[in-house]
Protein backbone atom coordinates (compact mmCIF):
# COMPACT_ATOMS: atom_id res chain seq x y z
CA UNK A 1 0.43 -19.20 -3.79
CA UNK A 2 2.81 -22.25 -4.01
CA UNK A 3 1.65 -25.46 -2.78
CA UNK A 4 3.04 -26.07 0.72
CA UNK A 5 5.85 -27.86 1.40
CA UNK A 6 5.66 -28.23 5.18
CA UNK A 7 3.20 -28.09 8.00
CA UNK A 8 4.92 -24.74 8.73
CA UNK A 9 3.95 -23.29 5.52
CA UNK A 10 0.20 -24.83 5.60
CA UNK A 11 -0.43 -22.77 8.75
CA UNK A 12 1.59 -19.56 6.96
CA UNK A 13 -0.49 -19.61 4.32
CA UNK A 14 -3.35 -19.61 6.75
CA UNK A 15 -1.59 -16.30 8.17
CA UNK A 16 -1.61 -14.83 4.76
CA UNK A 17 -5.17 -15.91 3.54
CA UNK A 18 -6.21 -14.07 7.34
CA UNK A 19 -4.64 -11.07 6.81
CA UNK A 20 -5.29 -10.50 3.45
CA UNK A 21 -9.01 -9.47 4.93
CA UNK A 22 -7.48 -6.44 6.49
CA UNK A 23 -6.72 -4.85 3.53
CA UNK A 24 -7.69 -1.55 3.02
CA UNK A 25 -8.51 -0.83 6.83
CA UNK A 26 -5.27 -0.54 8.52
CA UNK A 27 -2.64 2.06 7.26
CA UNK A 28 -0.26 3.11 8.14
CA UNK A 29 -0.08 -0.78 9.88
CA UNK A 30 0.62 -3.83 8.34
CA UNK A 31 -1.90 -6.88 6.88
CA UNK A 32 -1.16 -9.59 9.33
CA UNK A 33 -2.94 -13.09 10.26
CA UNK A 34 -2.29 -15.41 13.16
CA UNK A 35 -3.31 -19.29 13.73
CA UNK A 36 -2.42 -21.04 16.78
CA UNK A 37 -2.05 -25.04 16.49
CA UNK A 38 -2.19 -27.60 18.73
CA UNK A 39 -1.75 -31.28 17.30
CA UNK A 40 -2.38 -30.18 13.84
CA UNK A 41 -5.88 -28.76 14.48
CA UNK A 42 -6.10 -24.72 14.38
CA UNK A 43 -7.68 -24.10 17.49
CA UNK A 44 -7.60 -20.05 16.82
CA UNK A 45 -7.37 -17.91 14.01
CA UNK A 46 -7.11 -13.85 13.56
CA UNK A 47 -6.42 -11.23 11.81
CA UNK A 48 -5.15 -7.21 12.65
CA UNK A 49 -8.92 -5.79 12.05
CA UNK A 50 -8.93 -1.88 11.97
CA UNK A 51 -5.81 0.15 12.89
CA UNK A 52 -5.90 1.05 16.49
CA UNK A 53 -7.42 -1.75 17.11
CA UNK A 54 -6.31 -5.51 18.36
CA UNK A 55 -3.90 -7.50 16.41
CA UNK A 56 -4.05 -10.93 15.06
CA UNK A 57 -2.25 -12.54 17.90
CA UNK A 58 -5.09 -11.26 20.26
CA UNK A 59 -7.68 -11.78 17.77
CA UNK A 60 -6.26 -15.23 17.33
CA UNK A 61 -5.91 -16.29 21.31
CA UNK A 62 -9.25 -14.31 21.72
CA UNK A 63 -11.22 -16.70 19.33
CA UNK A 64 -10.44 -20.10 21.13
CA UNK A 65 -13.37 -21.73 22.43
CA UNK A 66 -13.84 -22.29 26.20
CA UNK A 67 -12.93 -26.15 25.58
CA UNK A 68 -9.96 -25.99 23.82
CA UNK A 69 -8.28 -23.00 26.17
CA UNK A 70 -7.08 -25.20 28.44
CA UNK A 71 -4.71 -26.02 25.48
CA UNK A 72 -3.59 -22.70 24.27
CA UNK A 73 -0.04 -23.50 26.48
CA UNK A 74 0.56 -26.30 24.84
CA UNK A 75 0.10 -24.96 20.66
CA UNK A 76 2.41 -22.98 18.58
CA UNK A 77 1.06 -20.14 17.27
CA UNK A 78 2.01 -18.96 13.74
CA UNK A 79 1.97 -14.90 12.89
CA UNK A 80 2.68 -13.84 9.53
CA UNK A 81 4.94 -10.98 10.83
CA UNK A 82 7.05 -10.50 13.68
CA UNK A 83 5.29 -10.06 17.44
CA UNK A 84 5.10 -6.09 18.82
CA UNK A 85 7.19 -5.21 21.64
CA UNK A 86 6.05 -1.72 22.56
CA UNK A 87 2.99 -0.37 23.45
CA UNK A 88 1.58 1.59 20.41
CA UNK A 89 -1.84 1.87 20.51
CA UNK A 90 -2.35 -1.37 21.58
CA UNK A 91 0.13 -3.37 24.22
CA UNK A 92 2.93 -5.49 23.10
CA UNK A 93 1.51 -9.03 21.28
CA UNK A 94 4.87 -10.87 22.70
CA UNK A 95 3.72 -10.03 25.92
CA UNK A 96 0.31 -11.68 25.51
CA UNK A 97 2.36 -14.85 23.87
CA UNK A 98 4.63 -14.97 27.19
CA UNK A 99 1.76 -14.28 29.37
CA UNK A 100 -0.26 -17.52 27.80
CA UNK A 101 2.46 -19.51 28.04
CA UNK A 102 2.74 -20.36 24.48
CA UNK A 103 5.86 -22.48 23.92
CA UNK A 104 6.31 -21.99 20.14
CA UNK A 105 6.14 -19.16 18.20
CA UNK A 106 6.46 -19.49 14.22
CA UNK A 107 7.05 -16.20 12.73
CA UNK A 108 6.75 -15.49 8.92
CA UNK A 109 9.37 -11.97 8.89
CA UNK A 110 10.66 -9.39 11.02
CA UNK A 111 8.74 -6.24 11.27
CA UNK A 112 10.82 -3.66 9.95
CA UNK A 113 9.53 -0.92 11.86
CA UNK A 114 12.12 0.62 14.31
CA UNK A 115 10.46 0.58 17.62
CA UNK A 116 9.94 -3.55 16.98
CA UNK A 117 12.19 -4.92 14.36
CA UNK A 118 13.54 -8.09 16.35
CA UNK A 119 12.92 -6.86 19.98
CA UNK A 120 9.60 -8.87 19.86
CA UNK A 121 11.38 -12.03 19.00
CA UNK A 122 14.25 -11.31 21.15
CA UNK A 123 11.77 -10.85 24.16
CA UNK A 124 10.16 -14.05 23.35
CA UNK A 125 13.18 -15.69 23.28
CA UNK A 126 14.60 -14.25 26.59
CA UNK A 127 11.06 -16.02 28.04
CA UNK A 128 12.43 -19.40 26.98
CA UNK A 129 10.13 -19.62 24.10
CA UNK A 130 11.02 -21.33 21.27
CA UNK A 131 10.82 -18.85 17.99
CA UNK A 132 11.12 -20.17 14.09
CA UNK A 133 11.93 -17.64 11.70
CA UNK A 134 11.05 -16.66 8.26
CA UNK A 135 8.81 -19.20 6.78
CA UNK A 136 7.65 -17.90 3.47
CA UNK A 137 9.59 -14.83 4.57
CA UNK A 138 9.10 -13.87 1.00
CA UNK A 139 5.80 -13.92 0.77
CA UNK A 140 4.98 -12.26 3.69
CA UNK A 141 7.34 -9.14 2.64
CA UNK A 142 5.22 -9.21 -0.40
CA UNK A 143 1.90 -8.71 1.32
CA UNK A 144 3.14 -5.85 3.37
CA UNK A 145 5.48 -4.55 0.27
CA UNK A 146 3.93 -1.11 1.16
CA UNK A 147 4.86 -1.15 5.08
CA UNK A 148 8.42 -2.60 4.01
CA UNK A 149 9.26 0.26 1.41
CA UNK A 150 7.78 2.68 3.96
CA UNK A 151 10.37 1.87 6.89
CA UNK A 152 13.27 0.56 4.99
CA UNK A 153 13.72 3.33 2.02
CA UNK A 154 11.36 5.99 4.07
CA UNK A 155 9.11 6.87 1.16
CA UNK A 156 5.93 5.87 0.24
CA UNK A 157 5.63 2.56 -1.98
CA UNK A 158 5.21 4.35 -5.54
CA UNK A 159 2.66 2.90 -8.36
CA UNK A 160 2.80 4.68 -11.82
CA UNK A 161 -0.41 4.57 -13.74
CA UNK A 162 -1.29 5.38 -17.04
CA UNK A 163 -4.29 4.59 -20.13
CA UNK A 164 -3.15 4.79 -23.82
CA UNK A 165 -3.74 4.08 -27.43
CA UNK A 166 -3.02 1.42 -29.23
CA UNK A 167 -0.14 3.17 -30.72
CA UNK A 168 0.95 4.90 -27.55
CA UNK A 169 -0.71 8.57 -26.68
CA UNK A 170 -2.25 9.33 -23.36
CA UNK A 171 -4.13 12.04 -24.47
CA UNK A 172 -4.65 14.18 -27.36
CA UNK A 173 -3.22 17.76 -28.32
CA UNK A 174 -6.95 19.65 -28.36
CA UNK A 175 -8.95 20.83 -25.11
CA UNK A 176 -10.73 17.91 -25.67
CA UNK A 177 -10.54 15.02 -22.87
CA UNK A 178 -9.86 11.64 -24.57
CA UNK A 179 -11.92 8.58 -23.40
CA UNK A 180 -9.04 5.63 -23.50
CA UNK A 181 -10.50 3.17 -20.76
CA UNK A 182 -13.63 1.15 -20.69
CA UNK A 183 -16.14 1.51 -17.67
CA UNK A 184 -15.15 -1.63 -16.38
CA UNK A 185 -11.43 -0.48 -16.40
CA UNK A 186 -12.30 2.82 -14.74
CA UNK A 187 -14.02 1.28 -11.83
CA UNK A 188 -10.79 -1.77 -11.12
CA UNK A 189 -8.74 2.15 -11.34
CA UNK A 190 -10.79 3.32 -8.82
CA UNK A 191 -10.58 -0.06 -7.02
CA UNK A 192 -6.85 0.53 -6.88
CA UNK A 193 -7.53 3.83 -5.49
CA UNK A 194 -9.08 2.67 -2.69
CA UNK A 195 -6.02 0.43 -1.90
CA UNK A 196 -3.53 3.25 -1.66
CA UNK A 197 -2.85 6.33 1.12
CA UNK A 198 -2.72 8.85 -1.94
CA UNK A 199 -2.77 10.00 -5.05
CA UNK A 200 -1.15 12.30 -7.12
CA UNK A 201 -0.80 14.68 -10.08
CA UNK A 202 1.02 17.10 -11.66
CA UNK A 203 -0.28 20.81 -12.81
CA UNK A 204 -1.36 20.10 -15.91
CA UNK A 205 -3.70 17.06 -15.42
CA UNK A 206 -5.26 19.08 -12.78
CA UNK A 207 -5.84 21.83 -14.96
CA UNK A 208 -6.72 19.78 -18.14
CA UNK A 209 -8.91 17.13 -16.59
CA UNK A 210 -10.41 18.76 -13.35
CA UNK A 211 -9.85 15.47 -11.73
CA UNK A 212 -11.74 14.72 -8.67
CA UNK A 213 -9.08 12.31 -7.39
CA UNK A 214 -11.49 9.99 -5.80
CA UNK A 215 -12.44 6.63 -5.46
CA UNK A 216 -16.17 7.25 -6.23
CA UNK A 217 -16.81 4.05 -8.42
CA UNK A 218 -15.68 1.55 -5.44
CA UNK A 219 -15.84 2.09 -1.93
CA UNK A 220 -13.52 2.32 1.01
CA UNK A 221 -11.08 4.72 2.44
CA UNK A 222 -10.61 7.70 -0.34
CA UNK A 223 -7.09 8.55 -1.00
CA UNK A 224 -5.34 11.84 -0.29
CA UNK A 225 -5.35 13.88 -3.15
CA UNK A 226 -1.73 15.26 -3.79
CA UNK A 227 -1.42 17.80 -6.25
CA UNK A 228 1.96 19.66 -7.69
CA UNK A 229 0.80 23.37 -8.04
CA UNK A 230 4.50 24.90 -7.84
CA UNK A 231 3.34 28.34 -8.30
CA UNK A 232 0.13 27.88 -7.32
CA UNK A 233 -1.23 28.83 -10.80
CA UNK A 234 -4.16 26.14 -10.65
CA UNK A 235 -7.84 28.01 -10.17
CA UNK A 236 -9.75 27.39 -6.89
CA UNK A 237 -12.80 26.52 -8.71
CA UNK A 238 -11.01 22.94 -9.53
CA UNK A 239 -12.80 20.07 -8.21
CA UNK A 240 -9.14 19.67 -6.09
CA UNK A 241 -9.79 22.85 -4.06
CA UNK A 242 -13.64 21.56 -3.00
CA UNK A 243 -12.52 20.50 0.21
CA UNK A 244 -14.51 17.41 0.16
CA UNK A 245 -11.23 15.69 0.74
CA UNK A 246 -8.11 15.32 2.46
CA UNK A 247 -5.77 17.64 -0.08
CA UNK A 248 -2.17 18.93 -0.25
CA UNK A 249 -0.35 21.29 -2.60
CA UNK A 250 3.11 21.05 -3.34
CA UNK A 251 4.22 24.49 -4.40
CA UNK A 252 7.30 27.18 -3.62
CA UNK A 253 5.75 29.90 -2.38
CA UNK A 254 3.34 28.99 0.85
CA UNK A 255 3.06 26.98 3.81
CA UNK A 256 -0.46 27.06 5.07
CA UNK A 257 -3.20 24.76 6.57
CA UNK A 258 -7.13 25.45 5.81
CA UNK A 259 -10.36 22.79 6.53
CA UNK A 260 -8.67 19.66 4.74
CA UNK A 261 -6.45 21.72 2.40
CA UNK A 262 -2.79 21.85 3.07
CA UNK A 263 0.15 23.97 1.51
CA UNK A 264 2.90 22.81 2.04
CA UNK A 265 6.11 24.68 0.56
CA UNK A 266 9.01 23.07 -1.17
CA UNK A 267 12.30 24.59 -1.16
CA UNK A 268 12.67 25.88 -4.96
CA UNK A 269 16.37 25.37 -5.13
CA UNK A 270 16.08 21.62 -4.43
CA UNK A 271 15.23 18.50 -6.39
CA UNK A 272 11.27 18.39 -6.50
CA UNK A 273 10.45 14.87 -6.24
CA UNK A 274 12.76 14.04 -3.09
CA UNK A 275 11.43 16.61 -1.21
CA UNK A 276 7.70 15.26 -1.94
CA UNK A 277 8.77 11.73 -1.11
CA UNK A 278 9.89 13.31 2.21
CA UNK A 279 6.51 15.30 2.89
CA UNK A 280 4.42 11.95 2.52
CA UNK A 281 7.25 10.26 5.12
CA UNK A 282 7.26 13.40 7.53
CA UNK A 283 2.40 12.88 7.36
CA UNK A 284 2.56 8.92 6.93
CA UNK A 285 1.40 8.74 3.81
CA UNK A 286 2.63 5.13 2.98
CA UNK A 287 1.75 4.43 -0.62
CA UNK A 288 0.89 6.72 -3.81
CA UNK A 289 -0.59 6.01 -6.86
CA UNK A 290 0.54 8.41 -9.77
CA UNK A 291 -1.87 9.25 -12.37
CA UNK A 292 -0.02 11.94 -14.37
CA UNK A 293 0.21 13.74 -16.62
CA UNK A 294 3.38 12.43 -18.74
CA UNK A 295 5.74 14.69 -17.87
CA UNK A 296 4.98 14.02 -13.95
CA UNK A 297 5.00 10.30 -14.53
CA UNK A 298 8.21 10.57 -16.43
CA UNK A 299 10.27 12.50 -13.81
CA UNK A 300 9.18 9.46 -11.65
CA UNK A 301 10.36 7.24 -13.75
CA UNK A 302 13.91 9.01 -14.91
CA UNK A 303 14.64 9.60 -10.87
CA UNK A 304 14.35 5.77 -10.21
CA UNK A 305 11.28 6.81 -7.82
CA UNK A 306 8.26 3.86 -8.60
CA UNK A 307 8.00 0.32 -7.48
CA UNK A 308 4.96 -0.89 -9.95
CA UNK A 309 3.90 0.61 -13.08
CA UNK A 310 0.32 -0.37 -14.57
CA UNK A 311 -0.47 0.37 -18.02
CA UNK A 312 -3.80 0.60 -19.39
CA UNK A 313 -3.65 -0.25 -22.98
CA UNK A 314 -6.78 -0.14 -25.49
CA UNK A 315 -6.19 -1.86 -27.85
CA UNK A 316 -8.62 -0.65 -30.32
CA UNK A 317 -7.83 2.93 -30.27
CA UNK A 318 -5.28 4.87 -32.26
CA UNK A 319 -4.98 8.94 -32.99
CA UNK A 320 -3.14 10.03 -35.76
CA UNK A 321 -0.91 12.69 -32.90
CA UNK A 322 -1.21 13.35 -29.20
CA UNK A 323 0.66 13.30 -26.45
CA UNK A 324 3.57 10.57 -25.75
CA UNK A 325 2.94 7.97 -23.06
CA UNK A 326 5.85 8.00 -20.73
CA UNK A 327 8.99 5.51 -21.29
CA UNK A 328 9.35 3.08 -18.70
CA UNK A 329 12.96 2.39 -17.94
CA UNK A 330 14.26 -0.80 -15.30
CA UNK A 331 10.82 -2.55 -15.90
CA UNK A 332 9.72 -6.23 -16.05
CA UNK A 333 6.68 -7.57 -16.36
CA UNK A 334 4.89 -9.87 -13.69
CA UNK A 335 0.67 -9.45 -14.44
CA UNK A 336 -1.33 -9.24 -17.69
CA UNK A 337 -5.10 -8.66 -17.54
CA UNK A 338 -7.43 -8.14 -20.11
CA UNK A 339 -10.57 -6.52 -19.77
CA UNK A 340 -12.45 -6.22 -22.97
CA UNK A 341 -10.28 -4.14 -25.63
CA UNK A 342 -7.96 -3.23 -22.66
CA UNK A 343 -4.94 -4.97 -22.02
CA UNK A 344 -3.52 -4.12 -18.05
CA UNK A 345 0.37 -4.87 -17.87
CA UNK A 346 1.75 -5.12 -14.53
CA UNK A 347 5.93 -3.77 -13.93
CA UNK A 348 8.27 -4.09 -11.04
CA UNK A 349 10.94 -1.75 -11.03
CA UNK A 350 13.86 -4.19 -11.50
């Protein structure tokens, strides 16, 4: 993170170090920290928790000590995105600002979400409180890039993933699954797992790799498991169908709900991916990570439907034939990790 250039951006990067601790707890909400400020001492600090739970400007105003409450009408208090105005499951956070009396409110971006997006400033405002607006907007869009893409393109924020050879295969042409990751690159996979509402896969992985979909090398939430099973050719005895796990099936030919295993039908005549992108909007499923196969990752790619690829690279390994890694199109490159003999590029979609 830059270095500050302003008192206003000390305390938002504050926000953003506070919120980052959320992660992983709170979708469908957003990451978002709080400080409140009086005389250049942070006299609070908070963070949004556990979804359903208190947000960071309560957290924040809740964690002043008994001698320094006497100044909480006198601070500004910084929040990394924009106050609530409606009662969710929590009440409204600019009513708990008017209520203390805080003069100043310093807010790092709107909240793009339709039942706040500017009412929360606008009813701090109509209370006479002074309200400054997106400092390090950018940044703060960038934390909650998953929440933004969510409510302003209503689709899930998309991240293509794939391992390949040295000379660019993701899998061989025999029964035979091939190894292309190391250990440690399997568990930072299933790290990034953890980090996303779902995950999905097309027919053929399913079928070829028996995939359990899980994040069982890392902890935290586990993922839905998505799976495209048009005509529900894929055996029940796949590690998909155990039930251990929230799972839906895209197909064409059933709707139908068991003990966490959905159906849900897709109209045949219509453009596939769309319609999924619509399913995980319709059940709040706010990001996906794609793990194949190639021709699933591909028709991702050619319909302009991804946000961040991540290819795993070893590069060590070649095979004489195999299988094609997809062709990223629109891509640049903003991360480069190596692990070992594997080589992780990060891409935006550009």
């Amino acid at each position: 993170m830059a270095t500050p250039s302003s008192p206003h951006e000390h305390y938002m990067q504050r926000c953003l170090q506070l919120a980052q601790w959320g992660v992983g707890a709170l979708a469908p909400n957003p990451m978002v920290g709080s400080v409140l400020v009086h005389n250049d001492r942070i006299i609070g600090e908070g963070y949004h928790e556990q979804h359903g739970q208190a947000h960071a400007e309560v957290n924040c105003i809740n964690s002043v000590q008994e001698a320094d409450k006497h100044l909480i009408n006198q601070s500004t208090i910084y929040v990394s995105l924009e106050p609530c105005a409606h009662f969710g499951k929590t009440p409204p956070c600019a009513d708990l600002i008017i209520q203390h009396e805080i003069p100043d409110v310093v807010v790092g971006c709107r909240d793009p979400f339709k039942e706040v997006d500017g009412k929360g400033i606008e009813k701090l405002q109509q209370a006479g409180i002074d309200v400054t607006i997106g400092i390090l907007e950018a940044e703060c869009k960038e934390i909650n890039k998953r929440f933004f893409t969510f409510h302003t393109k209503q689709r899930p924020y998309i991240i293509l993933k794939w391992a390949e050879t040295a000379n660019h295969f993701i899998g061989n042409n025999t029964a035979m699954r091939l190894m292309i990751s190391s250990e440690t690159t399997n568990r930072l996979v299933h790290k990034w797992r953890s980090e996303e509402a779902g995950i999905l896969v097309g027919t053929n992985t399913a079928i070829s790799d028996n995939p359990s979909l899980s994040n069982r090398l890392w902890t935290g939430k586990q993922p839905v498991r998505l799976v495209i099973d048009k005509e529900l050719q894929l055996p029940n005895t796949l590690k998909v169908f155990d039930k251990s796990l929230p799972t839906i099936l895209f197909n064409h030919l059933k709707n139908k709900e068991e003990e966490n295993l959905q159906f849900y039908q897709l109209n045949s005549r219509k453009e596939l991916l769309p319609q999924i992108m619509d399913a995980c909007f319709e059940q709040h499923i706010q990001s996906i990570l794609v793990e194949g196969g190639s021709k699933t990752l591909q028709a991702f790619i050619d319909d302009s439907l991804w946000d961040e690829a991540r290819v795993i690279t070893n590069t060590t390994l070649t095979i004489a034939d195999g299988i094609p890694s997809p062709t990223l199109k629109n891509a640049q490159i903003i991360d480069i990790l190596m692990i070992g003999k594997d080589r992780i590029i990060t891409y935006k979609y550009e």
